[in-house]
PDBML (XML) file of the C-alpha atoms, coordinates in Angstrom:
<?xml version="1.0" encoding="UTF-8" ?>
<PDBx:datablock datablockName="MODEL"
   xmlns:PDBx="http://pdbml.pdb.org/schema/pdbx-v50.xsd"
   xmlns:xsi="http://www.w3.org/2001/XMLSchema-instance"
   xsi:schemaLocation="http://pdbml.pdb.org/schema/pdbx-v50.xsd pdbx-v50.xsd">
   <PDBx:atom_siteCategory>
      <PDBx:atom_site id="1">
         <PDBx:B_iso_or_equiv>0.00</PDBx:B_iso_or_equiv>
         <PDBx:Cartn_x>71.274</PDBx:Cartn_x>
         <PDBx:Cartn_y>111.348</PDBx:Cartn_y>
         <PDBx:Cartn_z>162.777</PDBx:Cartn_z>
         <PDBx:auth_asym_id>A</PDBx:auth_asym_id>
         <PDBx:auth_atom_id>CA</PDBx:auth_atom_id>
         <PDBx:auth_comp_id>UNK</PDBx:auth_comp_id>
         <PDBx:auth_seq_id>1</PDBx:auth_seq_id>
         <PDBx:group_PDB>ATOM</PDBx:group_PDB>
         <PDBx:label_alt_id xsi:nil="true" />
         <PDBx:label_asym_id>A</PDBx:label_asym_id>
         <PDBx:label_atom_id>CA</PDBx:label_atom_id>
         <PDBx:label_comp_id>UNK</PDBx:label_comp_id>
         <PDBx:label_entity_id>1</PDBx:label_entity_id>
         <PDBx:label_seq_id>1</PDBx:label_seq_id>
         <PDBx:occupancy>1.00</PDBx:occupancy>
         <PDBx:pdbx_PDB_model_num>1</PDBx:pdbx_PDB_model_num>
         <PDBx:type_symbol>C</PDBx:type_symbol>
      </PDBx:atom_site>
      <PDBx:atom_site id="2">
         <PDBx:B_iso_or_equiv>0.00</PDBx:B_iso_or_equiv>
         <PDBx:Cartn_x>70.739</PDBx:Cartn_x>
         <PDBx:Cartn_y>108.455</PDBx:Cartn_y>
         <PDBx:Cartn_z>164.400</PDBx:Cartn_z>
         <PDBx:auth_asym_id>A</PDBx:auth_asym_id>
         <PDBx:auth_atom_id>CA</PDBx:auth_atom_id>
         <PDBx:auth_comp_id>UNK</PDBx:auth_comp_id>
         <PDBx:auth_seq_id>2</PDBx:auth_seq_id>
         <PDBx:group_PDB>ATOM</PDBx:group_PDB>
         <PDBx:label_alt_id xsi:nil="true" />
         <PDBx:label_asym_id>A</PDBx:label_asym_id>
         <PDBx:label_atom_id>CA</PDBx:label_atom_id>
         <PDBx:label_comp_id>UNK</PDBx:label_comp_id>
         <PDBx:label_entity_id>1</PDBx:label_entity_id>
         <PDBx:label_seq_id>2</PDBx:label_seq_id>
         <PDBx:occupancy>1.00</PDBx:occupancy>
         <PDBx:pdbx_PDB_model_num>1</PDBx:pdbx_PDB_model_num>
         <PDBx:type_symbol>C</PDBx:type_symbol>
      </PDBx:atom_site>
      <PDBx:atom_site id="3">
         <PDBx:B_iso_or_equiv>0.00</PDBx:B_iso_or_equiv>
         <PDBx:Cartn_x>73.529</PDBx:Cartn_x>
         <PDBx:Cartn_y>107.689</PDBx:Cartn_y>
         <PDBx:Cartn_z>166.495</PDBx:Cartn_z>
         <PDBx:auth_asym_id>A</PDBx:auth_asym_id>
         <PDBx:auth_atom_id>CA</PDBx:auth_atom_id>
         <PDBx:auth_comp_id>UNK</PDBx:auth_comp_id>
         <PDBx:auth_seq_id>3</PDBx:auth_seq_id>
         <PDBx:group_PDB>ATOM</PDBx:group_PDB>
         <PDBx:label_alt_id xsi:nil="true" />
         <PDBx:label_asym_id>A</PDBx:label_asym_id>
         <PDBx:label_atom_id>CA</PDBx:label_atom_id>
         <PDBx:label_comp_id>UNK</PDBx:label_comp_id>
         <PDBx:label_entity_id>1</PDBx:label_entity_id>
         <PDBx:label_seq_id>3</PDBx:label_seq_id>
         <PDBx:occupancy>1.00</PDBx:occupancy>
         <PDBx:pdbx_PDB_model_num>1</PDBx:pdbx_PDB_model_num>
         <PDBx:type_symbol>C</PDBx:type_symbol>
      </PDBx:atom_site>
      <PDBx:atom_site id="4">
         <PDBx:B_iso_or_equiv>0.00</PDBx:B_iso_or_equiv>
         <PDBx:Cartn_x>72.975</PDBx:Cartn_x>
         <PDBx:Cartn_y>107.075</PDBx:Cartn_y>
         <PDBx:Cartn_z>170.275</PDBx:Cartn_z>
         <PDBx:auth_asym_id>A</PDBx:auth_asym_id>
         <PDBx:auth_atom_id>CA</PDBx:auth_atom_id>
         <PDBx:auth_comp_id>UNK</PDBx:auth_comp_id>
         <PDBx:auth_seq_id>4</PDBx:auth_seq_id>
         <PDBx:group_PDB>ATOM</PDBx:group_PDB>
         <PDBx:label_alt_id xsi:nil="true" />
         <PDBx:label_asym_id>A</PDBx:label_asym_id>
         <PDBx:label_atom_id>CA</PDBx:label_atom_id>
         <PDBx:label_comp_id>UNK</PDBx:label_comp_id>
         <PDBx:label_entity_id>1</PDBx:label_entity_id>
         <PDBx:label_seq_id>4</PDBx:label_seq_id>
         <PDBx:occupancy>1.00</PDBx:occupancy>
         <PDBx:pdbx_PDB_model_num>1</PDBx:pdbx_PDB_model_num>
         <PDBx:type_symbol>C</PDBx:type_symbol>
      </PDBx:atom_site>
      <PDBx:atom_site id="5">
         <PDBx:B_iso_or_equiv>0.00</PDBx:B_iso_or_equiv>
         <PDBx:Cartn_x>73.968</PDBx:Cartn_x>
         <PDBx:Cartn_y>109.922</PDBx:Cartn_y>
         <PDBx:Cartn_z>172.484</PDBx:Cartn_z>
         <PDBx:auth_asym_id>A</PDBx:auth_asym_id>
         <PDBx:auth_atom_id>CA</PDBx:auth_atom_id>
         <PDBx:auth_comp_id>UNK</PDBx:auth_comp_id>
         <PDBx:auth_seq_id>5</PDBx:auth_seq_id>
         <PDBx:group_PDB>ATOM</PDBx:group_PDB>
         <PDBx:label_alt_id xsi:nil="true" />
         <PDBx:label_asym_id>A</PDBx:label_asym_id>
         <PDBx:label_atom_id>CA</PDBx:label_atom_id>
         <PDBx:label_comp_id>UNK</PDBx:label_comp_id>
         <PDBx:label_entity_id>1</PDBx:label_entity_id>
         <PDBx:label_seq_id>5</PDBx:label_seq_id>
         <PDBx:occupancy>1.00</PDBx:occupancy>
         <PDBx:pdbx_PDB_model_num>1</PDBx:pdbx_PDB_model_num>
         <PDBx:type_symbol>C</PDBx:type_symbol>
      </PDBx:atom_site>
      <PDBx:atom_site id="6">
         <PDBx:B_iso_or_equiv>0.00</PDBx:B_iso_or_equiv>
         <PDBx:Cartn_x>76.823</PDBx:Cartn_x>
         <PDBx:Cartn_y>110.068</PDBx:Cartn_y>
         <PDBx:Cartn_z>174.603</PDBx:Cartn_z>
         <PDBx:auth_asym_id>A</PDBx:auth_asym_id>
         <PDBx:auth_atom_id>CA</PDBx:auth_atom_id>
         <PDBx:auth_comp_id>UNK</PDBx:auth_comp_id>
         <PDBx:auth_seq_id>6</PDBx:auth_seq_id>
         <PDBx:group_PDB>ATOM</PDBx:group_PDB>
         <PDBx:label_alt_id xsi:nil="true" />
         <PDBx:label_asym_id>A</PDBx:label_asym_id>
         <PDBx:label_atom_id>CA</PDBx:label_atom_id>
         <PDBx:label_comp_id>UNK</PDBx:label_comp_id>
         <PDBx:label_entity_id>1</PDBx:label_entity_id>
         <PDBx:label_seq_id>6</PDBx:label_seq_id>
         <PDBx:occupancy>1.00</PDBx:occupancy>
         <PDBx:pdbx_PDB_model_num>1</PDBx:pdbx_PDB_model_num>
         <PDBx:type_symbol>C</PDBx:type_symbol>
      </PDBx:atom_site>
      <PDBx:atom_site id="7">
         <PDBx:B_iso_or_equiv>0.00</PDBx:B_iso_or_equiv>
         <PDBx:Cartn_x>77.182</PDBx:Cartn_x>
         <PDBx:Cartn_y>110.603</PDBx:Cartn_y>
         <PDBx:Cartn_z>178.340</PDBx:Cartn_z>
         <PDBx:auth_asym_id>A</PDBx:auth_asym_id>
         <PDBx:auth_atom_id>CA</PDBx:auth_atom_id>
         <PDBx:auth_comp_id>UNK</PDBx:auth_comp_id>
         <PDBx:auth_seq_id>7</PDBx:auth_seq_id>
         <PDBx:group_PDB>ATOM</PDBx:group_PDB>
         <PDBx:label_alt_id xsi:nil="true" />
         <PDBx:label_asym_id>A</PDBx:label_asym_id>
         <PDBx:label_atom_id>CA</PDBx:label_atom_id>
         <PDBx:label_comp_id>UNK</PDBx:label_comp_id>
         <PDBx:label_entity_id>1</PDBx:label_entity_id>
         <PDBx:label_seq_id>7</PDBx:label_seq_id>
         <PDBx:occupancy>1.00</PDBx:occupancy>
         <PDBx:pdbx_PDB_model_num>1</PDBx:pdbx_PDB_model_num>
         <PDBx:type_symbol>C</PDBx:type_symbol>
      </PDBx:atom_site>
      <PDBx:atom_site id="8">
         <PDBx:B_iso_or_equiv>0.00</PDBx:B_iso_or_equiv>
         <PDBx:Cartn_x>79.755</PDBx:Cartn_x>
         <PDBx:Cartn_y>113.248</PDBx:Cartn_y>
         <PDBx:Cartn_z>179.510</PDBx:Cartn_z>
         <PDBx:auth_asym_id>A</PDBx:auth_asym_id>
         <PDBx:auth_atom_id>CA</PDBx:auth_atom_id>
         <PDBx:auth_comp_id>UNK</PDBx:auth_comp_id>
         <PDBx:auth_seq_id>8</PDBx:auth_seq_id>
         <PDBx:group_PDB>ATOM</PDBx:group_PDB>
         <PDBx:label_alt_id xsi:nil="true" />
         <PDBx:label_asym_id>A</PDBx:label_asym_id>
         <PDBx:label_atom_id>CA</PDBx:label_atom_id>
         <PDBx:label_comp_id>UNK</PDBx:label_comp_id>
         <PDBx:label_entity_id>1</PDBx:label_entity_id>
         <PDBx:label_seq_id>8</PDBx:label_seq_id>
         <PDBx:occupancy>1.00</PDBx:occupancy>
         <PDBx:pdbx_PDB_model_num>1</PDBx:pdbx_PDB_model_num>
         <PDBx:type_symbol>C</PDBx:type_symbol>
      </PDBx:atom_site>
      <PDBx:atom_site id="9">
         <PDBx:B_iso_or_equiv>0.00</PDBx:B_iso_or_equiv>
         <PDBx:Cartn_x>81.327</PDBx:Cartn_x>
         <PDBx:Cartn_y>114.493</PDBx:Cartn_y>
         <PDBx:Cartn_z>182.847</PDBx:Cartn_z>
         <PDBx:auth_asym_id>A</PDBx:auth_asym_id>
         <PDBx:auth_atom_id>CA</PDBx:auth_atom_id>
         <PDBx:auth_comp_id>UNK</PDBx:auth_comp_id>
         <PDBx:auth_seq_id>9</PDBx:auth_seq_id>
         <PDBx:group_PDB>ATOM</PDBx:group_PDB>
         <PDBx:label_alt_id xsi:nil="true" />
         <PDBx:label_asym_id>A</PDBx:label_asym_id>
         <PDBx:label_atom_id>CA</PDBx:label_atom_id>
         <PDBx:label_comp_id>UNK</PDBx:label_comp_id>
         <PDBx:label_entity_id>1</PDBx:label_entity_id>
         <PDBx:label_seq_id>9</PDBx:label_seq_id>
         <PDBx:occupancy>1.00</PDBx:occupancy>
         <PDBx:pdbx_PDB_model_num>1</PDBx:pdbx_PDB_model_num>
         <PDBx:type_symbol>C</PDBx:type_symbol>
      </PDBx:atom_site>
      <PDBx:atom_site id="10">
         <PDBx:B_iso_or_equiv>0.00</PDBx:B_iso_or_equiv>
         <PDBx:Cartn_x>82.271</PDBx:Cartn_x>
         <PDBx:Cartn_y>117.753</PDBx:Cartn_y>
         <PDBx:Cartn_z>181.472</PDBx:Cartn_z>
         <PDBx:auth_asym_id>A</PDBx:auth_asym_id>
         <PDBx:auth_atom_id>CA</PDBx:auth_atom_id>
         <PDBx:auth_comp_id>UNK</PDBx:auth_comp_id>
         <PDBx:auth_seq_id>10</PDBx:auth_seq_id>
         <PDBx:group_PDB>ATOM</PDBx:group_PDB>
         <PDBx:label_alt_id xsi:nil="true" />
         <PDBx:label_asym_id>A</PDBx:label_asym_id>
         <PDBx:label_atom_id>CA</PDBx:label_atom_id>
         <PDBx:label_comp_id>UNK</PDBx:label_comp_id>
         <PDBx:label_entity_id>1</PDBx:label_entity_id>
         <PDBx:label_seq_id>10</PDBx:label_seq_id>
         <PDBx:occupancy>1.00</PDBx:occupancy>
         <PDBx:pdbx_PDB_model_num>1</PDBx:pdbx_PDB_model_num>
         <PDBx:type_symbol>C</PDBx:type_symbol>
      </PDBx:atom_site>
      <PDBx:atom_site id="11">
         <PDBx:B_iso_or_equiv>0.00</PDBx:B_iso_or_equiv>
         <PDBx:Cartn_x>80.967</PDBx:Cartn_x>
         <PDBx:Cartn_y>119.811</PDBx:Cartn_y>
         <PDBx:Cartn_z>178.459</PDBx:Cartn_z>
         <PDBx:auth_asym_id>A</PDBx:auth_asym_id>
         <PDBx:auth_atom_id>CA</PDBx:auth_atom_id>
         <PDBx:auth_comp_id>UNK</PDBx:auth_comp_id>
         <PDBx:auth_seq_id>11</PDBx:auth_seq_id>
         <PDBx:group_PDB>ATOM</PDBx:group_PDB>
         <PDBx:label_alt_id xsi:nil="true" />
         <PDBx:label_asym_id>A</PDBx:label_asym_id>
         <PDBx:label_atom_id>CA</PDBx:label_atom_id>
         <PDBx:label_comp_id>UNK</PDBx:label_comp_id>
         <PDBx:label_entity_id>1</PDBx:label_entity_id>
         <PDBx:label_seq_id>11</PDBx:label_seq_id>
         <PDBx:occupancy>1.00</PDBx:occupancy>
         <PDBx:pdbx_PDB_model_num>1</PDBx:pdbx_PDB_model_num>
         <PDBx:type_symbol>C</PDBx:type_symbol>
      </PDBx:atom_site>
      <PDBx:atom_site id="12">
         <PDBx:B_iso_or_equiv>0.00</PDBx:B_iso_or_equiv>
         <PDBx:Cartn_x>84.563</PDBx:Cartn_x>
         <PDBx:Cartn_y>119.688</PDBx:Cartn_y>
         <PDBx:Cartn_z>177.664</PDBx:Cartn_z>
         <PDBx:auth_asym_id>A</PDBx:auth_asym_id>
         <PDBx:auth_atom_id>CA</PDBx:auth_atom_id>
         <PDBx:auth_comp_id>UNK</PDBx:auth_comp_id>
         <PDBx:auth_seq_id>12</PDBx:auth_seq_id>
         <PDBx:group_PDB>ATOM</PDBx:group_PDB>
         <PDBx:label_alt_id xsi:nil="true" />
         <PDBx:label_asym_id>A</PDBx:label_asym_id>
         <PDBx:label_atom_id>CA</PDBx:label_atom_id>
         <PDBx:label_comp_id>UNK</PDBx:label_comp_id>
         <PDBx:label_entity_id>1</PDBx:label_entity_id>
         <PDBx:label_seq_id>12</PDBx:label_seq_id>
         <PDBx:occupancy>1.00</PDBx:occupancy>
         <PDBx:pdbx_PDB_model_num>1</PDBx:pdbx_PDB_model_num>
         <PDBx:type_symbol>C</PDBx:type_symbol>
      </PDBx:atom_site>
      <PDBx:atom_site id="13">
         <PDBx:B_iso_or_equiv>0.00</PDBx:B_iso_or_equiv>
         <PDBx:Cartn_x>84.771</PDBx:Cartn_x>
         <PDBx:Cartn_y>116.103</PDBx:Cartn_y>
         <PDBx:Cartn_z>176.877</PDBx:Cartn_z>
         <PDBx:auth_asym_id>A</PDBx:auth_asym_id>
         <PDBx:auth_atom_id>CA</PDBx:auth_atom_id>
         <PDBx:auth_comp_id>UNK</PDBx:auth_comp_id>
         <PDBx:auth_seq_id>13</PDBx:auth_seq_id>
         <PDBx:group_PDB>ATOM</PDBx:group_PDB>
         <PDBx:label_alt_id xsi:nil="true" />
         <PDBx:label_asym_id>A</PDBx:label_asym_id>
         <PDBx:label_atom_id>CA</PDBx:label_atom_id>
         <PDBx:label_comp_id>UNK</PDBx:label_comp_id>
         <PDBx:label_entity_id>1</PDBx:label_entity_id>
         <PDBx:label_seq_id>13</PDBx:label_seq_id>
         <PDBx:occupancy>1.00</PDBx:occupancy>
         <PDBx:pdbx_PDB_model_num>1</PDBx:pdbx_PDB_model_num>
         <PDBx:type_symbol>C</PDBx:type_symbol>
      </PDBx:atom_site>
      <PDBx:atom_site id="14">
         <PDBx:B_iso_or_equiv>0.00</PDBx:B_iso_or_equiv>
         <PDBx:Cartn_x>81.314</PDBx:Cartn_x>
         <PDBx:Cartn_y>116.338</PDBx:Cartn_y>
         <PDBx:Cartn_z>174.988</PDBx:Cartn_z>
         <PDBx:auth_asym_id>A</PDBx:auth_asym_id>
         <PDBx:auth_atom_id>CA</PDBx:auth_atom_id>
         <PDBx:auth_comp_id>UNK</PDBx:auth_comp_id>
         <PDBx:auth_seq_id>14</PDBx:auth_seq_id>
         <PDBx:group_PDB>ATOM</PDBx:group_PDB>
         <PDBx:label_alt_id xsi:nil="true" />
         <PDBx:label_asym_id>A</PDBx:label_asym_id>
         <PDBx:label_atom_id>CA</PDBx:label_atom_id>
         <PDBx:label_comp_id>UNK</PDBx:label_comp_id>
         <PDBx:label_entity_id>1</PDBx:label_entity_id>
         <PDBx:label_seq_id>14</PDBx:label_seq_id>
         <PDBx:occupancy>1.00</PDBx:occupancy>
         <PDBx:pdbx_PDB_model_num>1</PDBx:pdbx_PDB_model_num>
         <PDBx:type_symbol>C</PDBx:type_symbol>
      </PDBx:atom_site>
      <PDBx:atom_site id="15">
         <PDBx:B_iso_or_equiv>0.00</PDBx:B_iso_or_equiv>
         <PDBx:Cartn_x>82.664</PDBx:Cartn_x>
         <PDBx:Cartn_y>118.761</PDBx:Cartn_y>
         <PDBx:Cartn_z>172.512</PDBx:Cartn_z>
         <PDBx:auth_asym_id>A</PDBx:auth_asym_id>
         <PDBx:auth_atom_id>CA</PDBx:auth_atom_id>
         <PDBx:auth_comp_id>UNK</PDBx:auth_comp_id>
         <PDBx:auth_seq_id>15</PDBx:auth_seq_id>
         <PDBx:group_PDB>ATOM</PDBx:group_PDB>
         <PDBx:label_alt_id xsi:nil="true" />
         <PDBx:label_asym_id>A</PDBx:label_asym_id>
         <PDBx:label_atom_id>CA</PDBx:label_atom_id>
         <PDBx:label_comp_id>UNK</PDBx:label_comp_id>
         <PDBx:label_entity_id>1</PDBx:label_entity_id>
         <PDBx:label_seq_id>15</PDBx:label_seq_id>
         <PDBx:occupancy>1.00</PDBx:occupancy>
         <PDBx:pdbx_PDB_model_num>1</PDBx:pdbx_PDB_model_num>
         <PDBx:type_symbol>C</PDBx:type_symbol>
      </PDBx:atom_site>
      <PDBx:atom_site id="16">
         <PDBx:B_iso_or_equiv>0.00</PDBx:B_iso_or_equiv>
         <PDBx:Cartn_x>85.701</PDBx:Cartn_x>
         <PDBx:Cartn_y>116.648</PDBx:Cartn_y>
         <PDBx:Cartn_z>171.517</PDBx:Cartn_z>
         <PDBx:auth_asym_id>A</PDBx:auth_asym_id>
         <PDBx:auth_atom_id>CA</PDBx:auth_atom_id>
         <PDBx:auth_comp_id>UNK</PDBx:auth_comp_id>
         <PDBx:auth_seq_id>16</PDBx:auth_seq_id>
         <PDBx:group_PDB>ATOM</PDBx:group_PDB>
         <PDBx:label_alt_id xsi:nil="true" />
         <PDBx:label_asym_id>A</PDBx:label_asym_id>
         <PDBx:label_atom_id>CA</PDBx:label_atom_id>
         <PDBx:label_comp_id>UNK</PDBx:label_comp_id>
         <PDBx:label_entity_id>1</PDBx:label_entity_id>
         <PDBx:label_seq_id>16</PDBx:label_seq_id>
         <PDBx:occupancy>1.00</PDBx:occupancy>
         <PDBx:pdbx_PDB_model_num>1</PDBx:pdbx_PDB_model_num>
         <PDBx:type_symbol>C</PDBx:type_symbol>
      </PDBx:atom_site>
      <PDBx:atom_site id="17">
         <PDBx:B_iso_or_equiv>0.00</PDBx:B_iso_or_equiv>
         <PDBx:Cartn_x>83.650</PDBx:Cartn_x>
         <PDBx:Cartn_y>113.315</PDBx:Cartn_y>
         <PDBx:Cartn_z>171.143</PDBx:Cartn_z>
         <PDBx:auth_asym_id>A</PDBx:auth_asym_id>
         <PDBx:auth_atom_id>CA</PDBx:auth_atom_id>
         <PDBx:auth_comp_id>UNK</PDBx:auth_comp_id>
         <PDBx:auth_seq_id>17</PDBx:auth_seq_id>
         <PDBx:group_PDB>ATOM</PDBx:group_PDB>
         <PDBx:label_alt_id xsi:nil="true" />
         <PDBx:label_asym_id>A</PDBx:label_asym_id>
         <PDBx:label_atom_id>CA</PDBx:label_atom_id>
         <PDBx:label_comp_id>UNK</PDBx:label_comp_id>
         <PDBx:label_entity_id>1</PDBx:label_entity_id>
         <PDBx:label_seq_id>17</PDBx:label_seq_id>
         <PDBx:occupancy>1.00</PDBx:occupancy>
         <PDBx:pdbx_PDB_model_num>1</PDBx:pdbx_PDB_model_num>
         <PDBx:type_symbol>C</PDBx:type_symbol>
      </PDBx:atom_site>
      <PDBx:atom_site id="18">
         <PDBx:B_iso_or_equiv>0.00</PDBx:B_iso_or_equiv>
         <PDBx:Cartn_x>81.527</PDBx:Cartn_x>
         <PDBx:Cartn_y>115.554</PDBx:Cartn_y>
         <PDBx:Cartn_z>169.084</PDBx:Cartn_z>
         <PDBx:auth_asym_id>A</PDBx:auth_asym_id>
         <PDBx:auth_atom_id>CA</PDBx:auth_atom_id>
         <PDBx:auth_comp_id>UNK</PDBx:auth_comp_id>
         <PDBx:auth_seq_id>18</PDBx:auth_seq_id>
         <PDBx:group_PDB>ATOM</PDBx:group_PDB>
         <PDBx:label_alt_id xsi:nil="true" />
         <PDBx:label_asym_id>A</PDBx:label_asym_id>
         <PDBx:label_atom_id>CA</PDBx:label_atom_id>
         <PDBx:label_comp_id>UNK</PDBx:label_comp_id>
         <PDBx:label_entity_id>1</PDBx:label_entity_id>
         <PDBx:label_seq_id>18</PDBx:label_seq_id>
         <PDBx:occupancy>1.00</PDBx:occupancy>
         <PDBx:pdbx_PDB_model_num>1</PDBx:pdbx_PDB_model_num>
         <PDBx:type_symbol>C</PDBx:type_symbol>
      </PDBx:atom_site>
      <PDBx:atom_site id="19">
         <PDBx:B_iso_or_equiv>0.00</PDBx:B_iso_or_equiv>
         <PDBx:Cartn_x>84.566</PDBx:Cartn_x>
         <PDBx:Cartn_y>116.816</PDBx:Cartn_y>
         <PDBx:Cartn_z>166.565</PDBx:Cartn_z>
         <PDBx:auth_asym_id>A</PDBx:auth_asym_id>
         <PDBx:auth_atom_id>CA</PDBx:auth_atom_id>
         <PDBx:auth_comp_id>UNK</PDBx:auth_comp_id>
         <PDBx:auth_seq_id>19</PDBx:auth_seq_id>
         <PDBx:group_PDB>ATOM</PDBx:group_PDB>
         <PDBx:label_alt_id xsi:nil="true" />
         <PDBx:label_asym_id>A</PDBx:label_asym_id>
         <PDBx:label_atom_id>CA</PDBx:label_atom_id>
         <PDBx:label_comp_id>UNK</PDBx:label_comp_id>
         <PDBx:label_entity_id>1</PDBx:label_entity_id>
         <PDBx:label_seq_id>19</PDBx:label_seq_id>
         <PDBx:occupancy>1.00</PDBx:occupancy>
         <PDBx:pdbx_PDB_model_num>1</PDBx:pdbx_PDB_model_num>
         <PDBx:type_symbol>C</PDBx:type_symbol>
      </PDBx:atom_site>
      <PDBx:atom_site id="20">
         <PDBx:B_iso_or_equiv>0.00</PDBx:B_iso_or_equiv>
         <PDBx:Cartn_x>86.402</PDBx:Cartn_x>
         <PDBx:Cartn_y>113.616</PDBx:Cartn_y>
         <PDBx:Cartn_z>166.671</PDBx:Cartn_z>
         <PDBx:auth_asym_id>A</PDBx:auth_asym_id>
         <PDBx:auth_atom_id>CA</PDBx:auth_atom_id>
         <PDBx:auth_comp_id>UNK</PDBx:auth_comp_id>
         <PDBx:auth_seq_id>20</PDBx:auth_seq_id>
         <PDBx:group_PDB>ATOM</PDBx:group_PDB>
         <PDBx:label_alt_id xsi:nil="true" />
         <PDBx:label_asym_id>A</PDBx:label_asym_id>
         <PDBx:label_atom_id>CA</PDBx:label_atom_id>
         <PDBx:label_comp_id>UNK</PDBx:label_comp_id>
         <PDBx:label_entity_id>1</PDBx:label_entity_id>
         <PDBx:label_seq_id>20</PDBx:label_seq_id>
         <PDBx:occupancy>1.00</PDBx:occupancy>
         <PDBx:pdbx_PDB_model_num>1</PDBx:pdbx_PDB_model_num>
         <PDBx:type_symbol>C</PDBx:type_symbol>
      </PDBx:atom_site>
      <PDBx:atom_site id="21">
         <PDBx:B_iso_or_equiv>0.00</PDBx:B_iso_or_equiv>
         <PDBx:Cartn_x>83.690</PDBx:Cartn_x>
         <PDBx:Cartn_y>111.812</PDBx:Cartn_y>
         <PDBx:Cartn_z>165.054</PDBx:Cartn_z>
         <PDBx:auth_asym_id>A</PDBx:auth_asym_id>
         <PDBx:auth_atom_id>CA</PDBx:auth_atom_id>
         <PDBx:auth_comp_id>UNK</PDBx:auth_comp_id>
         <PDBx:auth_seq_id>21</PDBx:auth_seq_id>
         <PDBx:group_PDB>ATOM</PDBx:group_PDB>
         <PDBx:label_alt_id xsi:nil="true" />
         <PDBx:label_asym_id>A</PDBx:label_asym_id>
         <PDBx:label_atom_id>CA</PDBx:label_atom_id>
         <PDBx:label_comp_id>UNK</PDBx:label_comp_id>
         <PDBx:label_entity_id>1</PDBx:label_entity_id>
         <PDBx:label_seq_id>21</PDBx:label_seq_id>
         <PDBx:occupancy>1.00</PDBx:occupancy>
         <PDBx:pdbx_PDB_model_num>1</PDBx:pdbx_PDB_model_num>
         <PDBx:type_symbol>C</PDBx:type_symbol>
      </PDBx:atom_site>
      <PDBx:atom_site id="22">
         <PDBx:B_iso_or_equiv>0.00</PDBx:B_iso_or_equiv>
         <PDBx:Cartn_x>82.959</PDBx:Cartn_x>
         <PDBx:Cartn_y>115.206</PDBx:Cartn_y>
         <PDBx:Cartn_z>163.053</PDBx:Cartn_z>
         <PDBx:auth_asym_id>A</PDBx:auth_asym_id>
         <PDBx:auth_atom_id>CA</PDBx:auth_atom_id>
         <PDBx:auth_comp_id>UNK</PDBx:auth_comp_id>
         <PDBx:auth_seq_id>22</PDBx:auth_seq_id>
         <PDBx:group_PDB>ATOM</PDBx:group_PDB>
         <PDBx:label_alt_id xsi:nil="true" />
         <PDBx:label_asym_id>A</PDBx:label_asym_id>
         <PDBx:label_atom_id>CA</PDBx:label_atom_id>
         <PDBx:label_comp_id>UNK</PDBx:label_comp_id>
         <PDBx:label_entity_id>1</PDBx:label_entity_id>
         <PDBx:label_seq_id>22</PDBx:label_seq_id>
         <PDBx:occupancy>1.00</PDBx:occupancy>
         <PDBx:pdbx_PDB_model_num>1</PDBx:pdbx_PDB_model_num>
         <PDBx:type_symbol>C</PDBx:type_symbol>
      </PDBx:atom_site>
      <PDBx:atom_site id="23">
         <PDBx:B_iso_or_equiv>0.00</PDBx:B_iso_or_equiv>
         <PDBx:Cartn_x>86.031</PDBx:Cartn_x>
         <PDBx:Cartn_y>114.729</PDBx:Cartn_y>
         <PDBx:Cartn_z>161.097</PDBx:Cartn_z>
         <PDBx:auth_asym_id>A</PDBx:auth_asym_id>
         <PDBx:auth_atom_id>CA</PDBx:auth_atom_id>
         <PDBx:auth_comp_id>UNK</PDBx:auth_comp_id>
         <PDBx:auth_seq_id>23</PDBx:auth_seq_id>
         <PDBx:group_PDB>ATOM</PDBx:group_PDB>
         <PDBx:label_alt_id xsi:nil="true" />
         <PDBx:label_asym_id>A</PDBx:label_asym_id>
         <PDBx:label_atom_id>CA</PDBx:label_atom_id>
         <PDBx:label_comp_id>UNK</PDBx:label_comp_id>
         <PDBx:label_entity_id>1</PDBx:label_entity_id>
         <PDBx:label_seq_id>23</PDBx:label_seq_id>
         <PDBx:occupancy>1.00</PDBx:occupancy>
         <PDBx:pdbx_PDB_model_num>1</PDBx:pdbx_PDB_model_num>
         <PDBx:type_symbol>C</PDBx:type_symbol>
      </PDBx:atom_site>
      <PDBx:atom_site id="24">
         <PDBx:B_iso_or_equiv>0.00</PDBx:B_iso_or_equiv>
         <PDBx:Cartn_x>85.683</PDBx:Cartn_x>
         <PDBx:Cartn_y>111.011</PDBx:Cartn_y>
         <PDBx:Cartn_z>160.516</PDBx:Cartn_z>
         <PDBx:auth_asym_id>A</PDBx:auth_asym_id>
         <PDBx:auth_atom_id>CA</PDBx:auth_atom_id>
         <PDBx:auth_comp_id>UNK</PDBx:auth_comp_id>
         <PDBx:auth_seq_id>24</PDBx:auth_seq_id>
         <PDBx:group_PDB>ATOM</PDBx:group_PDB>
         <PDBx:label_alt_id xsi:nil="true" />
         <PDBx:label_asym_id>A</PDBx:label_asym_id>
         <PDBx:label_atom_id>CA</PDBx:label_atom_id>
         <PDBx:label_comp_id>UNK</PDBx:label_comp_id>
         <PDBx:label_entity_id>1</PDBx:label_entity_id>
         <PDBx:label_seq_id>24</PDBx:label_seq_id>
         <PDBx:occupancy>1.00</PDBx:occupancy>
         <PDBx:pdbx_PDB_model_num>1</PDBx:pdbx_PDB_model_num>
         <PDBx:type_symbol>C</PDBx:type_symbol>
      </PDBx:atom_site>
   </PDBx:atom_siteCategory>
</PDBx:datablock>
């Protein structure tokens, strides 16, 4: 969609940004 990317230090971190808003 269009929601702005975010930047990561670790894939890690990416992933759970990704499910947190995933479940919202």
């Amino acid at each position: 969609g269009a929601r702005p990317s975010v930047p990561c230090k670790s894939a890690k971190q990416a992933c759970e940004i990704l499910a947190k808003a995933a479940v919202k």
